[in-house]
Protein backbone atom coordinates (compact mmCIF):
# COMPACT_ATOMS: atom_id res chain seq x y z
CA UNK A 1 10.77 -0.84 12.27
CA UNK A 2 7.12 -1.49 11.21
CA UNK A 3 5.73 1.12 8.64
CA UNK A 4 3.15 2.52 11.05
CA UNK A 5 -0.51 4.32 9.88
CA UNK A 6 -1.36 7.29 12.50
CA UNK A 7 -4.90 8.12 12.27
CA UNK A 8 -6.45 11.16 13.81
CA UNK A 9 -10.46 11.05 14.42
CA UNK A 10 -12.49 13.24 15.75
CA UNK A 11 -15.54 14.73 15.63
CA UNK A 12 -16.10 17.27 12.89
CA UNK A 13 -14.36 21.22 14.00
CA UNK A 14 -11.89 19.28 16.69
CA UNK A 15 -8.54 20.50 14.71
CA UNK A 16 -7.69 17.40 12.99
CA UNK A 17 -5.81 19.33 9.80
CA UNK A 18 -4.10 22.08 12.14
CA UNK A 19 -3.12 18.75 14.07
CA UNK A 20 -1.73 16.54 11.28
CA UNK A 21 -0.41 19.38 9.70
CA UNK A 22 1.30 19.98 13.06
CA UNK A 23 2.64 16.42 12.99
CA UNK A 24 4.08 16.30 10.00
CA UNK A 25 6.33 19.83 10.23
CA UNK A 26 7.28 17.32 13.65
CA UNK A 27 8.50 14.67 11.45
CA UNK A 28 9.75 16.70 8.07
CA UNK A 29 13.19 16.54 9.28
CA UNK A 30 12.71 12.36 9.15
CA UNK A 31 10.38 11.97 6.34
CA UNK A 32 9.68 13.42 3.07
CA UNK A 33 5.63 13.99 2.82
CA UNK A 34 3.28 13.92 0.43
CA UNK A 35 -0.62 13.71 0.02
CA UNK A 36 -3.35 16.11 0.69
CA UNK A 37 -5.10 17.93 3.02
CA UNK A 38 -9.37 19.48 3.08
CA UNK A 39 -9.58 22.91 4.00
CA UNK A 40 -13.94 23.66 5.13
CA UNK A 41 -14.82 27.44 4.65
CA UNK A 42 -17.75 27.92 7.35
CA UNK A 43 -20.67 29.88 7.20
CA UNK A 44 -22.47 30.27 10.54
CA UNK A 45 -21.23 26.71 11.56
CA UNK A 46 -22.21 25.15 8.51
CA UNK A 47 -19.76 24.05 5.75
CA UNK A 48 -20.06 25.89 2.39
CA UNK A 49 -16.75 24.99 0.55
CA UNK A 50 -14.34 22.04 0.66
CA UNK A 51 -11.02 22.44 -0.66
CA UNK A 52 -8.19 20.12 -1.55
CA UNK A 53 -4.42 21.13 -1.65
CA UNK A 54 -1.62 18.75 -2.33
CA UNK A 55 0.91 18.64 0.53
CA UNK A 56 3.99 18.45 -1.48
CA UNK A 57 2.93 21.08 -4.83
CA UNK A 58 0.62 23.41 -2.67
CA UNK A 59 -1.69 22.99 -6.12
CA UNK A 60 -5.44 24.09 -4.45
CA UNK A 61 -8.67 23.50 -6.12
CA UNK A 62 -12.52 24.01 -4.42
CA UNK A 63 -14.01 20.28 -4.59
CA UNK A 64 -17.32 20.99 -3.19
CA UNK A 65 -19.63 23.63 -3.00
CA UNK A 66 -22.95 24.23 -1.55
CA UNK A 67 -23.36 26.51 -4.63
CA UNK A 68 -22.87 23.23 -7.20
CA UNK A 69 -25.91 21.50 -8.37
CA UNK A 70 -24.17 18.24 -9.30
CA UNK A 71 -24.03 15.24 -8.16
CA UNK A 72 -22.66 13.36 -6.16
CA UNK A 73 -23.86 15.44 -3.05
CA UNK A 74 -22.21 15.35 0.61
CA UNK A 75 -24.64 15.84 3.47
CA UNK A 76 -24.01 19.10 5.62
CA UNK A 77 -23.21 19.07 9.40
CA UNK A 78 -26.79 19.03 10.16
CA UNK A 79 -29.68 16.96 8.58
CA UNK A 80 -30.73 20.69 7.86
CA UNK A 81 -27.80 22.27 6.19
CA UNK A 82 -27.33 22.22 2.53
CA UNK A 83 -25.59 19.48 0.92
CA UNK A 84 -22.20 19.93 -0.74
CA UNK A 85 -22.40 19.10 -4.92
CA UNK A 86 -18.60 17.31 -5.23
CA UNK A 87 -16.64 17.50 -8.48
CA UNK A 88 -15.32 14.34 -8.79
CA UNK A 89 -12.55 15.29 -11.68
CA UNK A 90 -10.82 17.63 -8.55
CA UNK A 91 -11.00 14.73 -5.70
CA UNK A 92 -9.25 12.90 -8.79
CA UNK A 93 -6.60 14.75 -9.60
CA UNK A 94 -5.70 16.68 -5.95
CA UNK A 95 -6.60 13.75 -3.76
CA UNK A 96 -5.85 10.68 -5.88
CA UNK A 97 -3.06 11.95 -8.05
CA UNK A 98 -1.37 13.26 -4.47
CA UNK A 99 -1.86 10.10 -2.67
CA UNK A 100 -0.79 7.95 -5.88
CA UNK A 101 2.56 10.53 -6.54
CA UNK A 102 3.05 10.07 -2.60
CA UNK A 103 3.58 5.87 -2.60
CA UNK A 104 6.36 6.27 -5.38
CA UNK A 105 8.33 10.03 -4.27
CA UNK A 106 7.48 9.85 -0.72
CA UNK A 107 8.16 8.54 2.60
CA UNK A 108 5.05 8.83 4.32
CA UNK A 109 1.79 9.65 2.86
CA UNK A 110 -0.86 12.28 4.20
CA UNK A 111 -4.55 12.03 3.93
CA UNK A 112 -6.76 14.28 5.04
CA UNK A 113 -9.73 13.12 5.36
CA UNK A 114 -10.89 9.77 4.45
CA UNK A 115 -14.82 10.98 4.73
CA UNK A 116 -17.35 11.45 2.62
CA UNK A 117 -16.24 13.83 -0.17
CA UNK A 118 -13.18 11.16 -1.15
CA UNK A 119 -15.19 8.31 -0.69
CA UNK A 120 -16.68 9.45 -3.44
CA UNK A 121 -14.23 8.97 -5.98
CA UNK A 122 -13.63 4.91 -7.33
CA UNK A 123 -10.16 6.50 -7.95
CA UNK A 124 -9.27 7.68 -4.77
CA UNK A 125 -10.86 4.69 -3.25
CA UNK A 126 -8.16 2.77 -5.25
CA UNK A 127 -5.51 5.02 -4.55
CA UNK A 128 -6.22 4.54 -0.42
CA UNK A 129 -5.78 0.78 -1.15
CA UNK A 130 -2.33 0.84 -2.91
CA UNK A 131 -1.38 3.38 -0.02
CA UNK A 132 -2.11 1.48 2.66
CA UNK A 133 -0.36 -1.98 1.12
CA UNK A 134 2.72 0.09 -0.05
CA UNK A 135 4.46 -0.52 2.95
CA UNK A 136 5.00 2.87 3.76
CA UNK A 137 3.92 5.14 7.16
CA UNK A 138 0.88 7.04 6.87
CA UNK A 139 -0.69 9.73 8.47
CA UNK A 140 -4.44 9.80 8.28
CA UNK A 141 -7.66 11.79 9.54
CA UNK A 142 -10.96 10.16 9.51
CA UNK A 143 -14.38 11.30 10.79
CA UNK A 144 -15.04 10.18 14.37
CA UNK A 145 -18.29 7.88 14.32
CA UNK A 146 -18.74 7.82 10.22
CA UNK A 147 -19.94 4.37 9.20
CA UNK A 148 -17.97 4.67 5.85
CA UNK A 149 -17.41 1.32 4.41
CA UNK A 150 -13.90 2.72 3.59
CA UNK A 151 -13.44 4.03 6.77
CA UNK A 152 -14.51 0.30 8.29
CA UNK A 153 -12.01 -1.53 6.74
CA UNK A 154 -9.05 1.07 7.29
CA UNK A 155 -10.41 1.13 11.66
CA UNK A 156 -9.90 -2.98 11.14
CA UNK A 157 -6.15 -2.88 10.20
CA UNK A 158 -3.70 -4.02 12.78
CA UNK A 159 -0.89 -1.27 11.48
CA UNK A 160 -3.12 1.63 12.49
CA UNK A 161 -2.66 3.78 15.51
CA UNK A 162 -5.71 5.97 16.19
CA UNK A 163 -5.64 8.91 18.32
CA UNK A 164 -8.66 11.07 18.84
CA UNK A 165 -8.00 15.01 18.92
CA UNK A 166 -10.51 17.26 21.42
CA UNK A 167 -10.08 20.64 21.74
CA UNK A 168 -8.61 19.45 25.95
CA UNK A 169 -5.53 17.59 23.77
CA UNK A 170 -5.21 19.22 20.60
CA UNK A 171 -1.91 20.59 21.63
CA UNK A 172 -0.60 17.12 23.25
CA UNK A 173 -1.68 15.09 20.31
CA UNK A 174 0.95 16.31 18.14
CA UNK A 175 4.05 15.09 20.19
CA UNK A 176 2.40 11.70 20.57
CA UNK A 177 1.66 11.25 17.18
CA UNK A 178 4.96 12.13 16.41
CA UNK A 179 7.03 9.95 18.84
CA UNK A 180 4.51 6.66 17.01
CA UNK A 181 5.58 7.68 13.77
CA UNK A 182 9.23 8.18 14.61
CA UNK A 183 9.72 5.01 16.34
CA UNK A 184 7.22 2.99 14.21
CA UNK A 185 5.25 1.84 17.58
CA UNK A 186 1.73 0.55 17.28
């Protein structure tokens, strides 16, 4: 069986966390999980907060606010909406240590998202790359249209299985997701 990568795009609000989180309480009684997933707090639409939580510890810290005057900065929604100041020390430890923890205690490894508030990080960047050489399954969200370099070169990989989530097949997705992952069909 080939150690497949699932990725779910979509545009952003189309349930790609409820739907890999979905997928992989499908596939817990296979594979032991770890990574991390971004929880967005809205306000009117607009994202305010972006939290990461490893999948395995449940450990949660905020990792961008629109209240944080730092830098780097993540663009809002909308060219109008207030940009997100990232703290790069949390998208270190939640999101890199999770992912890095993942390739050695896990079988497959979660991500959620590759976008711009991990891209962010050199050390998450590095993390992604070890993950996706480790020879392991992965499960992966990722930003519909971004032009991410990272995202780029993960689209270009011939292991990778991407499924886009609407709300019409958000409750669909899951199964097929699953039944690639189980059976290690690209």
């Amino acid at each position: 069986m080939i150690p497949v990568k699932v990725a779910i795009s979509g545009q952003p609000g189309t349930g790609k966390t409820e739907t890999v989180l979905k997928i992989a309480e499908m596939v817990s009684d296979r594979y032991t999980i770890g990574g991390f997933t971004t929880h967005a707090k809205d306000d009117d639409g607009e994202i305010v907060e972006l939290t990461l939580r490893d999948y395995s510890t449940g450990e949660e810290e905020l990792a961008a606010s629109v209240r944080w005057d730092v830098k780097p900065r993540v663009p809002g929604r909308t060219p109008e909406a207030t940009p997100l100041g990232i703290r790069l020390d949390t998208v270190n430890r939640i999101a890199a240590g999770s992912v890095l923890r993942a390739i050695e205690e896990n079988d497959l490894i979660l991500i959620d998202e590759v976008g711009k508030l991990v891209s962010e990080s050199k050390e998450f960047a590095e993390a992604l790359d070890d993950a996706l050489e480790c020879g392991k399954p992965m499960l992966i969200t990722m930003h519909k249209r971004s032009r991410n370099p990272l995202l780029q070169s993960i689209r270009k990989r011939d292991d990778l299985r991407t499924l886009e989530v609407t709300r019409i097949n958000a409750s669909l997705l899951p199964s097929k997701a699953m039944h690639i992952l189980k059976t290690g069909m690209v």
